[in-house]
PDB file of N, CA and C in Angstrom:
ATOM      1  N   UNK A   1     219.131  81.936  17.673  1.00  0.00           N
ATOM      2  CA  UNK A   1     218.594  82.750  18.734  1.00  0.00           C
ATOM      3  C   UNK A   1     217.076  82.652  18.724  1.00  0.00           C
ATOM      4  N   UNK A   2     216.494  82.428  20.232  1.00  0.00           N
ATOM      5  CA  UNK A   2     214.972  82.328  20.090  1.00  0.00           C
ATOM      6  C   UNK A   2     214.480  84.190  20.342  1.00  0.00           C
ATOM      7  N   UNK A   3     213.496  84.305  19.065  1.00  0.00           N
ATOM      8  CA  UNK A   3     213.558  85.761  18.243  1.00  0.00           C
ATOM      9  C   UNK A   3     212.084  86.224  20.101  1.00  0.00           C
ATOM     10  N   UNK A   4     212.062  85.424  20.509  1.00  0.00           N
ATOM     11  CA  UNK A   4     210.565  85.344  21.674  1.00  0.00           C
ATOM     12  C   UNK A   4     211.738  85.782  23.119  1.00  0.00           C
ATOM     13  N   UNK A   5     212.491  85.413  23.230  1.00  0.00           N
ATOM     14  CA  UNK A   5     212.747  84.972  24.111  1.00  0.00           C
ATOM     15  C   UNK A   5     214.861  85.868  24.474  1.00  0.00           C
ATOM     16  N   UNK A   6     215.308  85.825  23.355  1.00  0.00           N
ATOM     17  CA  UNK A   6     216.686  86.295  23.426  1.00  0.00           C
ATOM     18  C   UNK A   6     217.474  84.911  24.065  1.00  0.00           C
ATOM     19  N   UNK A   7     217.320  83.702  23.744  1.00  0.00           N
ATOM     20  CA  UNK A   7     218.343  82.856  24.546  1.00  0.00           C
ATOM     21  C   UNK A   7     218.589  82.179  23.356  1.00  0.00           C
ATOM     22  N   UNK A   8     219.632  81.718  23.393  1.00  0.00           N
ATOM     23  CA  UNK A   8     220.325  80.554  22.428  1.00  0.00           C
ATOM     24  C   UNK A   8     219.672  78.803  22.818  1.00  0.00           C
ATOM     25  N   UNK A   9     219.665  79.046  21.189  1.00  0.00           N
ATOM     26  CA  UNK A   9     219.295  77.448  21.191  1.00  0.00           C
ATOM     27  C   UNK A   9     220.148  75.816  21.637  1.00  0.00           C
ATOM     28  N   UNK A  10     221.653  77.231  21.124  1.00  0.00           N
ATOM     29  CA  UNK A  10     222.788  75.762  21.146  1.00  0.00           C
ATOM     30  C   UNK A  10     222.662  75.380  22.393  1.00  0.00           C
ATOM     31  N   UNK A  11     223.070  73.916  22.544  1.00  0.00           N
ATOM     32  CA  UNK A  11     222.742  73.290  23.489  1.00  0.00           C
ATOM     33  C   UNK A  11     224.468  73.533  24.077  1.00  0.00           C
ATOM     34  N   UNK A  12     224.497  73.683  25.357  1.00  0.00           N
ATOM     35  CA  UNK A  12     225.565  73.594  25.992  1.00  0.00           C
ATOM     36  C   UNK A  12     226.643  72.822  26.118  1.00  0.00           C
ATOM     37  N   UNK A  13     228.087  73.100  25.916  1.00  0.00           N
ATOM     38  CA  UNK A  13     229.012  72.313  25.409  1.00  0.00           C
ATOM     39  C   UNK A  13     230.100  71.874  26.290  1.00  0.00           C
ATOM     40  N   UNK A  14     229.997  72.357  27.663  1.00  0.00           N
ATOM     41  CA  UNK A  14     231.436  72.115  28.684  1.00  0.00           C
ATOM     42  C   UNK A  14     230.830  72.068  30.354  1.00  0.00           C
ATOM     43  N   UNK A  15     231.297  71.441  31.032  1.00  0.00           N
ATOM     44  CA  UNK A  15     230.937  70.416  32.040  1.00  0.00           C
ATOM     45  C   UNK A  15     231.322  71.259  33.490  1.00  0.00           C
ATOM     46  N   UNK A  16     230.680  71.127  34.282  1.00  0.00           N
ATOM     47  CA  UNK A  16     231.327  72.292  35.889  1.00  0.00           C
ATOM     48  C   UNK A  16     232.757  71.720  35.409  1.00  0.00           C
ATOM     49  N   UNK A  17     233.611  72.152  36.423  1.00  0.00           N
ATOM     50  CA  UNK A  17     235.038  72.318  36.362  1.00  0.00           C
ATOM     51  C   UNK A  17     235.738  72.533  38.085  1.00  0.00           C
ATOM     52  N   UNK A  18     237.069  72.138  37.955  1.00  0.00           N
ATOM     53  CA  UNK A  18     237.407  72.114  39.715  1.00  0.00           C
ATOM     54  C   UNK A  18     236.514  71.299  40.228  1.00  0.00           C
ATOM     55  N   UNK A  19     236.498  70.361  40.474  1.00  0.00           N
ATOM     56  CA  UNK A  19     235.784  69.338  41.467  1.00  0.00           C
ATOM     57  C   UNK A  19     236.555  68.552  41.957  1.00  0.00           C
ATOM     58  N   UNK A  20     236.034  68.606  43.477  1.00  0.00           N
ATOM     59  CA  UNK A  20     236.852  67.693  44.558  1.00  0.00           C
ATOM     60  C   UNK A  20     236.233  67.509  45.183  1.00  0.00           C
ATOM     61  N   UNK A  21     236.674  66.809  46.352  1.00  0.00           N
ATOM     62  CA  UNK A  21     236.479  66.051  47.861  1.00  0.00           C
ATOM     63  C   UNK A  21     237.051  66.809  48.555  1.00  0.00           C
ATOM     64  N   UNK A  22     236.736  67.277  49.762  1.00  0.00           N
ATOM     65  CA  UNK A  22     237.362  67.264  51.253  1.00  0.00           C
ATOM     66  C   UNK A  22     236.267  67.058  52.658  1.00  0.00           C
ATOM     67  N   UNK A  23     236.984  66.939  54.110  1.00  0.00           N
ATOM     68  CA  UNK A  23     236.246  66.572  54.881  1.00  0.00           C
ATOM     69  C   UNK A  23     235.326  64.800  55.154  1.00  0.00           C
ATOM     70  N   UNK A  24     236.517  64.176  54.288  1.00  0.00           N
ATOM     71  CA  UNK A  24     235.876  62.769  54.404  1.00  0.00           C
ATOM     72  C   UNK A  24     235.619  62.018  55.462  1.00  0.00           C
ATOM     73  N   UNK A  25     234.588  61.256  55.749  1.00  0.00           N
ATOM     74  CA  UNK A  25     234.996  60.645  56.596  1.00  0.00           C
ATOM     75  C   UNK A  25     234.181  59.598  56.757  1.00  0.00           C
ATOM     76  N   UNK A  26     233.379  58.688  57.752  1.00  0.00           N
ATOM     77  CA  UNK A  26     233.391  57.366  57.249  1.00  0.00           C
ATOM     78  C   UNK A  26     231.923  57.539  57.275  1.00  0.00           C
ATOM     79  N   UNK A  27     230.909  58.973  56.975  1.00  0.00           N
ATOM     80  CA  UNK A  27     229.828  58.579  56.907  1.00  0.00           C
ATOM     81  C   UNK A  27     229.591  60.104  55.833  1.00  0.00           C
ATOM     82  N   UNK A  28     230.642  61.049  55.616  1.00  0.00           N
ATOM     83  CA  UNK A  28     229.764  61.961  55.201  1.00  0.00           C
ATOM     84  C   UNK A  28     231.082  62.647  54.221  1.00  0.00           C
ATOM     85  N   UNK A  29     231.009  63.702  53.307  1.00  0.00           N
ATOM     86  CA  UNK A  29     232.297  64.161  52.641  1.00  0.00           C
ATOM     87  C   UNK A  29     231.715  66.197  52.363  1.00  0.00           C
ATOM     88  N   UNK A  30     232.365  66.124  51.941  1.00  0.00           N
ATOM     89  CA  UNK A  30     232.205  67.677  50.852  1.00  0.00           C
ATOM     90  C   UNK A  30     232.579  67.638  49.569  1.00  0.00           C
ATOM     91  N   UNK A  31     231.705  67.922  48.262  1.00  0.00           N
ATOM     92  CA  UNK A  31     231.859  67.677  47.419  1.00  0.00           C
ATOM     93  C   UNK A  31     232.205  69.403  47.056  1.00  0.00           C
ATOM     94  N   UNK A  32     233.309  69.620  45.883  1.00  0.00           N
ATOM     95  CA  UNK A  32     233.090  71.289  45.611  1.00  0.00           C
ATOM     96  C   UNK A  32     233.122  71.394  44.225  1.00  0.00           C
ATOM     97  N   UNK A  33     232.886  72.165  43.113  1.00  0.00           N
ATOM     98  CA  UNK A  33     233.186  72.063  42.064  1.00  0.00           C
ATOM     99  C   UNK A  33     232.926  73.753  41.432  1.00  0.00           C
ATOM    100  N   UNK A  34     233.415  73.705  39.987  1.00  0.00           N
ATOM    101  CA  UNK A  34     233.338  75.628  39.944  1.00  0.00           C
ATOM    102  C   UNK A  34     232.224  75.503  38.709  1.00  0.00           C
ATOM    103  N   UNK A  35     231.612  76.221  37.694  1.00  0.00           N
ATOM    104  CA  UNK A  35     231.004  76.688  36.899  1.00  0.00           C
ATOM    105  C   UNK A  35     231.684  76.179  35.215  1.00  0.00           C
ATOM    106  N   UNK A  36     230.789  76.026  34.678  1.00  0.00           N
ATOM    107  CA  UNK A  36     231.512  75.502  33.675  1.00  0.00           C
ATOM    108  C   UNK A  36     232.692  76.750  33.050  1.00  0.00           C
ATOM    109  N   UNK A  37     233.265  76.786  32.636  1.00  0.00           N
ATOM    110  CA  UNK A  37     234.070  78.096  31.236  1.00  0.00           C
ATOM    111  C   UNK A  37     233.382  78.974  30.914  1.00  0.00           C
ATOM    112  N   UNK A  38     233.348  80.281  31.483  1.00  0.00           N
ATOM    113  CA  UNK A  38     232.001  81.279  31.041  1.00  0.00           C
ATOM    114  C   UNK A  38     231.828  81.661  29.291  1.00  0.00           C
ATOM    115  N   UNK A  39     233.013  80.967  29.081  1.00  0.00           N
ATOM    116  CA  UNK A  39     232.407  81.045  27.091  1.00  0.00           C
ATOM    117  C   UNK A  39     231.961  80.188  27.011  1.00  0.00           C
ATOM    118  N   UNK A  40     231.622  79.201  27.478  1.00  0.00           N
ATOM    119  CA  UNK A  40     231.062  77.608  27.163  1.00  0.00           C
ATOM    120  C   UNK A  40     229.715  78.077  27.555  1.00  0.00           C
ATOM    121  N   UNK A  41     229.175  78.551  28.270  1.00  0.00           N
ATOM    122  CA  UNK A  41     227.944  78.815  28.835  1.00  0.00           C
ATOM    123  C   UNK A  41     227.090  79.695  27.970  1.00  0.00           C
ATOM    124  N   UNK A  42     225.872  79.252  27.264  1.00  0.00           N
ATOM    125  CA  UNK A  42     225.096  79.412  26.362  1.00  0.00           C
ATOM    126  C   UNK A  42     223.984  79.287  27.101  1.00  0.00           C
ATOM    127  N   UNK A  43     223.772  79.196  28.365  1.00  0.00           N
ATOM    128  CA  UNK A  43     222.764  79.491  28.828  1.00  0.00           C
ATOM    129  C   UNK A  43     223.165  79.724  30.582  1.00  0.00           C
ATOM    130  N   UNK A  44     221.752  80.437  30.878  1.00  0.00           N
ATOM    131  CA  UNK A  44     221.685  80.783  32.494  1.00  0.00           C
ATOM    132  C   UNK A  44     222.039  79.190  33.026  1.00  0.00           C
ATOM    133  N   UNK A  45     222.625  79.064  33.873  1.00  0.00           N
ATOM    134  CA  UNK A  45     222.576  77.792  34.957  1.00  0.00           C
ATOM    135  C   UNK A  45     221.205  78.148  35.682  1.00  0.00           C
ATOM    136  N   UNK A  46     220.176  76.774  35.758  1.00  0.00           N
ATOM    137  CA  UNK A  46     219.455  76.753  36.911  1.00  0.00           C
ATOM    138  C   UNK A  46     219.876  76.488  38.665  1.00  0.00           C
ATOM    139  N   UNK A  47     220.421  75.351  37.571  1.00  0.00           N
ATOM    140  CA  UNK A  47     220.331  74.393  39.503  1.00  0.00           C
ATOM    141  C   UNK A  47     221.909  73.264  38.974  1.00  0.00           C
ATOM    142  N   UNK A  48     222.238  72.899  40.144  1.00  0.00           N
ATOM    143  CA  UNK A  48     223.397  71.860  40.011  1.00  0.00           C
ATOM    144  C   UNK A  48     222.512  70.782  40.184  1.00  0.00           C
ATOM    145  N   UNK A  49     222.901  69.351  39.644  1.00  0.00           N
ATOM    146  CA  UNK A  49     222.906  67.968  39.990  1.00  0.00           C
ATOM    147  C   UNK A  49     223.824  67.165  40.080  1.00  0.00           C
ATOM    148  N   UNK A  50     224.406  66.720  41.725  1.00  0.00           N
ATOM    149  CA  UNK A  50     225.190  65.851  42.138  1.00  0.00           C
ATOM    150  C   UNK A  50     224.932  64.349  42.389  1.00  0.00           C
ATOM    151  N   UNK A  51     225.211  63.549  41.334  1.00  0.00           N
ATOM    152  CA  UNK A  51     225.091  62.192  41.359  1.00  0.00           C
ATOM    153  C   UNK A  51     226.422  60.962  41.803  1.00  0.00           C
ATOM    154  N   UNK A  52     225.655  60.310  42.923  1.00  0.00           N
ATOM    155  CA  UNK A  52     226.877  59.810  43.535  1.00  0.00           C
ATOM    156  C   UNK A  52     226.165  58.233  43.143  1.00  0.00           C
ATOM    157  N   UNK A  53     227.034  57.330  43.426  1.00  0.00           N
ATOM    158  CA  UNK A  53     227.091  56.195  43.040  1.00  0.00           C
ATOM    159  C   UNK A  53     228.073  55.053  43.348  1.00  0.00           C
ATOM    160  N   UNK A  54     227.443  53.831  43.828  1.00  0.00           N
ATOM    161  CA  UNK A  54     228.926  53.255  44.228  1.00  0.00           C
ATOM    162  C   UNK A  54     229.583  53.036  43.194  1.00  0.00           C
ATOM    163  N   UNK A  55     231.064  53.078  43.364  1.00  0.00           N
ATOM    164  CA  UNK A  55     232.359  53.006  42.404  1.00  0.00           C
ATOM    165  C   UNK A  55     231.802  51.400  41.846  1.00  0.00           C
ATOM    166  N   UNK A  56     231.281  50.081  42.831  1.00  0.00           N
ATOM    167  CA  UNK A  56     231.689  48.988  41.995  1.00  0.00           C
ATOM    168  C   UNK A  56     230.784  48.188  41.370  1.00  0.00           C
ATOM    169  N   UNK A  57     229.397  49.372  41.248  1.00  0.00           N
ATOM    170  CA  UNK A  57     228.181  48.992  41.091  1.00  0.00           C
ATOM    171  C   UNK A  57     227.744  50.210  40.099  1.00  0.00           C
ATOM    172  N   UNK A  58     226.926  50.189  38.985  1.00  0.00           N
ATOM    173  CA  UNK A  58     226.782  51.552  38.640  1.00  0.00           C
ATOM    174  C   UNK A  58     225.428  52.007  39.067  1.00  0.00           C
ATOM    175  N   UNK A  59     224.909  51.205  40.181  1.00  0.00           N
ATOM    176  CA  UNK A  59     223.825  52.037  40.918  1.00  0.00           C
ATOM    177  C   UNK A  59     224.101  53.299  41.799  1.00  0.00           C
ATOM    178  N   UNK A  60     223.195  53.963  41.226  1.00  0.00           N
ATOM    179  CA  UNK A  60     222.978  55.727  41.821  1.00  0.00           C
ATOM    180  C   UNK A  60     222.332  55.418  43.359  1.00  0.00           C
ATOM    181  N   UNK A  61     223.217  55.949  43.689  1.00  0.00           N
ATOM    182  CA  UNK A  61     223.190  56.147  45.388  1.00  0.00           C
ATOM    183  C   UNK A  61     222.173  56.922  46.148  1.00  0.00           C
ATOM    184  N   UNK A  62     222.250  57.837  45.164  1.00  0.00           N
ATOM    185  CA  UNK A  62     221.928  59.680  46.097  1.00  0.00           C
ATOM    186  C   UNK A  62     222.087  60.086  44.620  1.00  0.00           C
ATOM    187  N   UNK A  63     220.850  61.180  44.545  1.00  0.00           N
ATOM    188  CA  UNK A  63     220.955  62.703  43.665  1.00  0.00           C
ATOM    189  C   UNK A  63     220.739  63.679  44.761  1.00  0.00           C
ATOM    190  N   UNK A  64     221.110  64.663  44.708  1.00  0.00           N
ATOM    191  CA  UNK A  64     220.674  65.826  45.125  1.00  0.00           C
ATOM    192  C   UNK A  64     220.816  66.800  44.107  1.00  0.00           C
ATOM    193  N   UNK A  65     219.889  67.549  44.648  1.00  0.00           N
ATOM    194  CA  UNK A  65     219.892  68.943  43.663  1.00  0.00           C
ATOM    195  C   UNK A  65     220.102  69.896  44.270  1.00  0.00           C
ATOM    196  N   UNK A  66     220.934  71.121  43.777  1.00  0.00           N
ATOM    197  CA  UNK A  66     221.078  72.481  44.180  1.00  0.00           C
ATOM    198  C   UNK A  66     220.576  73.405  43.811  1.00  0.00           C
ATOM    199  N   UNK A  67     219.374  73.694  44.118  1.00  0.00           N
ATOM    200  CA  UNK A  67     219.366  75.132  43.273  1.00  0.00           C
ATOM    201  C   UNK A  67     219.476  76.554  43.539  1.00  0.00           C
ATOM    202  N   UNK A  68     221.006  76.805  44.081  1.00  0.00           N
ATOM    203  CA  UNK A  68     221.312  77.823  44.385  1.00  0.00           C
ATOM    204  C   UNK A  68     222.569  77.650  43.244  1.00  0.00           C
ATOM    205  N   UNK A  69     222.434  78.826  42.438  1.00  0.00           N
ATOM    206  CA  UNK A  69     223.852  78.393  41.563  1.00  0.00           C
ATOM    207  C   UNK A  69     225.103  79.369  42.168  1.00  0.00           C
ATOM    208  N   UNK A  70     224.983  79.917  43.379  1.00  0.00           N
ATOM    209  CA  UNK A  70     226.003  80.728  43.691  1.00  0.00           C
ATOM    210  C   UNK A  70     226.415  79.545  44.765  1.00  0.00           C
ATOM    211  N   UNK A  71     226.170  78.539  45.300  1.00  0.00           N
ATOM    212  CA  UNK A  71     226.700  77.266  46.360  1.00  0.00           C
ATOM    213  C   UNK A  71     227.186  76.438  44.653  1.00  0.00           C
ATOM    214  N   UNK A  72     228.348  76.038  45.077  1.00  0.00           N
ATOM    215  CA  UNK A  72     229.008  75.455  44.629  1.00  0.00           C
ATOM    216  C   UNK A  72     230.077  74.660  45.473  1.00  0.00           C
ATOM    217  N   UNK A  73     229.526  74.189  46.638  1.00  0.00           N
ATOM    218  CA  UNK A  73     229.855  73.026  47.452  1.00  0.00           C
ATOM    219  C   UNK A  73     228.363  72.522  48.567  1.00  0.00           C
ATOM    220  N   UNK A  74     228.675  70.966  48.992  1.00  0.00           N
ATOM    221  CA  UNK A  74     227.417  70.753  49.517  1.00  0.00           C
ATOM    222  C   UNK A  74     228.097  69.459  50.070  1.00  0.00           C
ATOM    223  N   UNK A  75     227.528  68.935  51.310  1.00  0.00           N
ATOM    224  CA  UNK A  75     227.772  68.187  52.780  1.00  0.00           C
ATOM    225  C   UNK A  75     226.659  67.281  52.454  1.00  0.00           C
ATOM    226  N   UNK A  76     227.231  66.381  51.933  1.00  0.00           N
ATOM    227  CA  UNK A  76     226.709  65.321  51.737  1.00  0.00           C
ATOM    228  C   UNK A  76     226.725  63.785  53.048  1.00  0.00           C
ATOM    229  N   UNK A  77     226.092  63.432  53.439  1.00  0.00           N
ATOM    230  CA  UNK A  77     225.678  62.882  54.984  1.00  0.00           C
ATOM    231  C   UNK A  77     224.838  61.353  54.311  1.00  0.00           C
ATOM    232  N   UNK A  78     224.981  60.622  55.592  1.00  0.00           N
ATOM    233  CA  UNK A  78     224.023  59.042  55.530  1.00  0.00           C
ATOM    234  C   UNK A  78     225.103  58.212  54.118  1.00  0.00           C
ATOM    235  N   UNK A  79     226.052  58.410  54.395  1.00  0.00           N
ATOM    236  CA  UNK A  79     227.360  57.732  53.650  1.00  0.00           C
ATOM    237  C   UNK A  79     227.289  56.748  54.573  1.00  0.00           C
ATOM    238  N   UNK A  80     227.984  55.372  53.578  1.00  0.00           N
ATOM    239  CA  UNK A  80     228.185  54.187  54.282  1.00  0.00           C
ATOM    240  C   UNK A  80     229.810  53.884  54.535  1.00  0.00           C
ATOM    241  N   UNK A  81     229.920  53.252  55.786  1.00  0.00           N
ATOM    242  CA  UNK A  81     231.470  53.332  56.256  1.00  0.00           C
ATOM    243  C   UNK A  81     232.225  52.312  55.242  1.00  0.00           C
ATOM    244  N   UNK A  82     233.306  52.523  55.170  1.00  0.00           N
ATOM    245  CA  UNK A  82     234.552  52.153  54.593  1.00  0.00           C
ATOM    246  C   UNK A  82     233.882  51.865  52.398  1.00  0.00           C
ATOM    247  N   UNK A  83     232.616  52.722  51.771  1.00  0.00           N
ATOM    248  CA  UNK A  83     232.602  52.584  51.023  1.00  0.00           C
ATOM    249  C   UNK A  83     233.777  53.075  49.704  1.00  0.00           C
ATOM    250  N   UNK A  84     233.346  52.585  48.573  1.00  0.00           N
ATOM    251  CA  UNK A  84     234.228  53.405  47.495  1.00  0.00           C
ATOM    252  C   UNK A  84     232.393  54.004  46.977  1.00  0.00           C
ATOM    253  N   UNK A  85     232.356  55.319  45.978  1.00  0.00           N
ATOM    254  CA  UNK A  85     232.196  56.372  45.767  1.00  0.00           C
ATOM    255  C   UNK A  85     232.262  57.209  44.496  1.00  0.00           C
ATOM    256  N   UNK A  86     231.910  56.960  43.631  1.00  0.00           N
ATOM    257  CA  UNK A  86     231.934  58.224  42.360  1.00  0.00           C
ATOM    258  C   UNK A  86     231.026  58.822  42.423  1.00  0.00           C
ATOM    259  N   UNK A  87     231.343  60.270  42.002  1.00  0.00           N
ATOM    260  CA  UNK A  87     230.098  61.015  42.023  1.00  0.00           C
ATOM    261  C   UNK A  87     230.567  62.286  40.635  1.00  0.00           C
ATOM    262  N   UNK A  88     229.789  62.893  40.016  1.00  0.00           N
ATOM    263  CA  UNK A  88     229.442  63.430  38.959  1.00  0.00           C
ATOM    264  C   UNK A  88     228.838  64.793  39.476  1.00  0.00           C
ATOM    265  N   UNK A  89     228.534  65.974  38.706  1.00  0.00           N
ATOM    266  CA  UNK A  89     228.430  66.965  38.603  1.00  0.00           C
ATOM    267  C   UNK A  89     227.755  67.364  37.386  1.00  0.00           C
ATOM    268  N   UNK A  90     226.455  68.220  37.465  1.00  0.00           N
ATOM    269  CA  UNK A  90     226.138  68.570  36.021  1.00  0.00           C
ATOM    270  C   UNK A  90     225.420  69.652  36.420  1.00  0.00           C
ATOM    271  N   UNK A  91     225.668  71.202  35.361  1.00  0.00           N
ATOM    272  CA  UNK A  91     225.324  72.053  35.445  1.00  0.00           C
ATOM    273  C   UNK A  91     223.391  71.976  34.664  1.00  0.00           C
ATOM    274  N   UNK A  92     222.308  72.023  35.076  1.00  0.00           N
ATOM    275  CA  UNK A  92     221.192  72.199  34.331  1.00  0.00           C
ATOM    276  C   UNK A  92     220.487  73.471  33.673  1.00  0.00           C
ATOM    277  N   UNK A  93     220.645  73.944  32.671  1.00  0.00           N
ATOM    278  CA  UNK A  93     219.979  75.123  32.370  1.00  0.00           C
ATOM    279  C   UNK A  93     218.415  74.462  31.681  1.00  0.00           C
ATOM    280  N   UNK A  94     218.580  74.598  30.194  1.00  0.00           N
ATOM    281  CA  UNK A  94     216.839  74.520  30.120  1.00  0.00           C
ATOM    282  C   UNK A  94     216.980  73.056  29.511  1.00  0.00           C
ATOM    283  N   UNK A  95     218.402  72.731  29.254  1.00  0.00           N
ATOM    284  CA  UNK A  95     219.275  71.035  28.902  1.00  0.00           C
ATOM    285  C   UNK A  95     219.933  71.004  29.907  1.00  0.00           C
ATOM    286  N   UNK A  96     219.999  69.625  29.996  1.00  0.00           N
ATOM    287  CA  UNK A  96     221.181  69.085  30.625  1.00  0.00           C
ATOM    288  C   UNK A  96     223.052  69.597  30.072  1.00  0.00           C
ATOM    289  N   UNK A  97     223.826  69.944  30.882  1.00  0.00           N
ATOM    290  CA  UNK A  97     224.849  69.977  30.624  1.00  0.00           C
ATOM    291  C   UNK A  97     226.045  68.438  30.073  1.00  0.00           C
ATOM    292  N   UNK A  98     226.780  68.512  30.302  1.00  0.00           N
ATOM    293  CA  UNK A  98     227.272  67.362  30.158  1.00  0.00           C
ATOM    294  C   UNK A  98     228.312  67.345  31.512  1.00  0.00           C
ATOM    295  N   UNK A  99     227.815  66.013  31.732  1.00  0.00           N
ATOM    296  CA  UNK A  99     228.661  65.469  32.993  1.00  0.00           C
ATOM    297  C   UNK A  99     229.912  65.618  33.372  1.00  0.00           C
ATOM    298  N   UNK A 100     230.174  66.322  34.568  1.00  0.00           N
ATOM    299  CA  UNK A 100     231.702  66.605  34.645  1.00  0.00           C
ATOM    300  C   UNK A 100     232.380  65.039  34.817  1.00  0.00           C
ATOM    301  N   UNK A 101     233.860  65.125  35.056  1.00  0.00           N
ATOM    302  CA  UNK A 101     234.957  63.657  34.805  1.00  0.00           C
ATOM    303  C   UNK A 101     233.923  63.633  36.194  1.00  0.00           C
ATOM    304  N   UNK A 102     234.343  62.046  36.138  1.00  0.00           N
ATOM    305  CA  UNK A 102     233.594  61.055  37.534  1.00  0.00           C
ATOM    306  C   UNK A 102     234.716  61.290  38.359  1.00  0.00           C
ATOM    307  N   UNK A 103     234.017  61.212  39.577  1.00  0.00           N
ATOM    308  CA  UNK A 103     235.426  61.483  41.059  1.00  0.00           C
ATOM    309  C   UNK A 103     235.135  60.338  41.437  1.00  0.00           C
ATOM    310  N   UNK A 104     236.234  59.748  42.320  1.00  0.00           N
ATOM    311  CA  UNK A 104     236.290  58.743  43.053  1.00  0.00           C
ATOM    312  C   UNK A 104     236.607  59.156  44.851  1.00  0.00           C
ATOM    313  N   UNK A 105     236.181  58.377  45.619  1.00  0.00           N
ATOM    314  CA  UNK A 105     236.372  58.267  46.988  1.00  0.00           C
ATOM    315  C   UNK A 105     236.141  57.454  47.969  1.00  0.00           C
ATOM    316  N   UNK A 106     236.749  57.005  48.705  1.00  0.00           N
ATOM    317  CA  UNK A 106     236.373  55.777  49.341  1.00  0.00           C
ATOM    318  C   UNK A 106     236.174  56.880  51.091  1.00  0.00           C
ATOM    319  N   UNK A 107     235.094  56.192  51.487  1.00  0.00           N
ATOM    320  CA  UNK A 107     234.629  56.889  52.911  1.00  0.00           C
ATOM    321  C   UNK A 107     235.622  56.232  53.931  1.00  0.00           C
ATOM    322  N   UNK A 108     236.352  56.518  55.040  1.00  0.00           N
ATOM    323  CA  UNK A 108     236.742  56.299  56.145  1.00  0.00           C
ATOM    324  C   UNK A 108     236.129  55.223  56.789  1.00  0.00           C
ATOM    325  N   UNK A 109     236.846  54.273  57.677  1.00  0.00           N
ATOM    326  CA  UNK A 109     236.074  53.445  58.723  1.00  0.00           C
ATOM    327  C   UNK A 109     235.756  54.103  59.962  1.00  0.00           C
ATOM    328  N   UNK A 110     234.392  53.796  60.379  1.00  0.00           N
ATOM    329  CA  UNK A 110     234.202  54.305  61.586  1.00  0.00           C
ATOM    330  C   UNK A 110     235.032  55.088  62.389  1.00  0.00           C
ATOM    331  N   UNK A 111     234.933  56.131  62.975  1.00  0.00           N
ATOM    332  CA  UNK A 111     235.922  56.967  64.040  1.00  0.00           C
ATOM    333  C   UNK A 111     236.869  57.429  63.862  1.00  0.00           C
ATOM    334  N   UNK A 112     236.878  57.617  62.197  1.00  0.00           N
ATOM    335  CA  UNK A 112     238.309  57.875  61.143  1.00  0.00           C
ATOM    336  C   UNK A 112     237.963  59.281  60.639  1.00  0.00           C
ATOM    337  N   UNK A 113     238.801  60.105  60.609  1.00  0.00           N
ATOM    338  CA  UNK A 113     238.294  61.383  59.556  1.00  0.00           C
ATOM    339  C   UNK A 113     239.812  62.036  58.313  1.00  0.00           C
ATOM    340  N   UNK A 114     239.144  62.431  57.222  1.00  0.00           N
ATOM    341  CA  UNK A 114     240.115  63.132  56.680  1.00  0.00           C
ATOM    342  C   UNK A 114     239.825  64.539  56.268  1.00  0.00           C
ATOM    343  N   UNK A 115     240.876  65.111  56.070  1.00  0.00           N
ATOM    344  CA  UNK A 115     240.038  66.551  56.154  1.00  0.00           C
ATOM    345  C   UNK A 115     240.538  67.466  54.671  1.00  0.00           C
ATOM    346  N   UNK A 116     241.723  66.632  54.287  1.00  0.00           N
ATOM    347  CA  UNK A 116     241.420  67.706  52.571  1.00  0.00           C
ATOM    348  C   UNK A 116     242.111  66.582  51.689  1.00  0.00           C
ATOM    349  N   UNK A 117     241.269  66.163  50.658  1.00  0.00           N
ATOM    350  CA  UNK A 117     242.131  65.331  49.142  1.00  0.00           C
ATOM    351  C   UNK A 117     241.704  66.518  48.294  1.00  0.00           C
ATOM    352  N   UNK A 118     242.455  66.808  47.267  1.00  0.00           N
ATOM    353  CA  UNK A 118     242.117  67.888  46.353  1.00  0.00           C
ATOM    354  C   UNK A 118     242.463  67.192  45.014  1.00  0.00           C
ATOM    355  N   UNK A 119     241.380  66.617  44.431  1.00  0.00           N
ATOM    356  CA  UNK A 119     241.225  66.117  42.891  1.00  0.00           C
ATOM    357  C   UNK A 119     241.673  66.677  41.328  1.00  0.00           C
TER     358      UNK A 119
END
């Protein structure tokens, strides 16, 4: 325990949780995911970081950041048609959390929509 401060040192041990896709479609999706295990949580959450990436490349696509920790979904837009898609989840307090499982998704072709996969 920091004797200044009242927060724990341990570094955080468990990853957001519930994460999915819905609303796909061939340019944009919804990503959702929940909070890590509230016993796992050794510290305040700041902000989310959603890292997407193409599935067949391990170049990072897009980060965005959230820093609202009560949104725990976000409309992600400027997607490329008929791609594949992983994207990641990580809770940030004053460390990095550890990366939730990687999702997969492939975007729709043009003029195509889907409206719920649940991961």
């Amino acid at each position: 325990m920091n004797a200044n401060h009242g927060i724990s040192s341990v570094a955080p041990s468990a990853p957001p949780t519930a994460i999915a896709v819905d609303d796909v479609s061939s340019r944009h999706v919804n990503i959702s995911w929940g909070p890590p295990p509230a016993e796992e949580q050794n510290r305040v959450i700041n902000l989310y970081q959603i890292n997407l990436a193409f599935s067949d490349k391990e170049t990072l696509f897009k980060e965005v950041l959230v820093f609202s920790t009560a949104l725990t979904t976000i409309y992600i837009s400027d997607l490329l048609p008929y791609h594949n898609y992983t994207f990641t989840v990580v809770a940030i307090t004053l460390e990095h959390w550890p990366l939730s499982v990687p999702v997969n998704f492939q975007t729709l072709e043009d003029g195509k929509m889907l409206f719920m996969i649940q991961l």
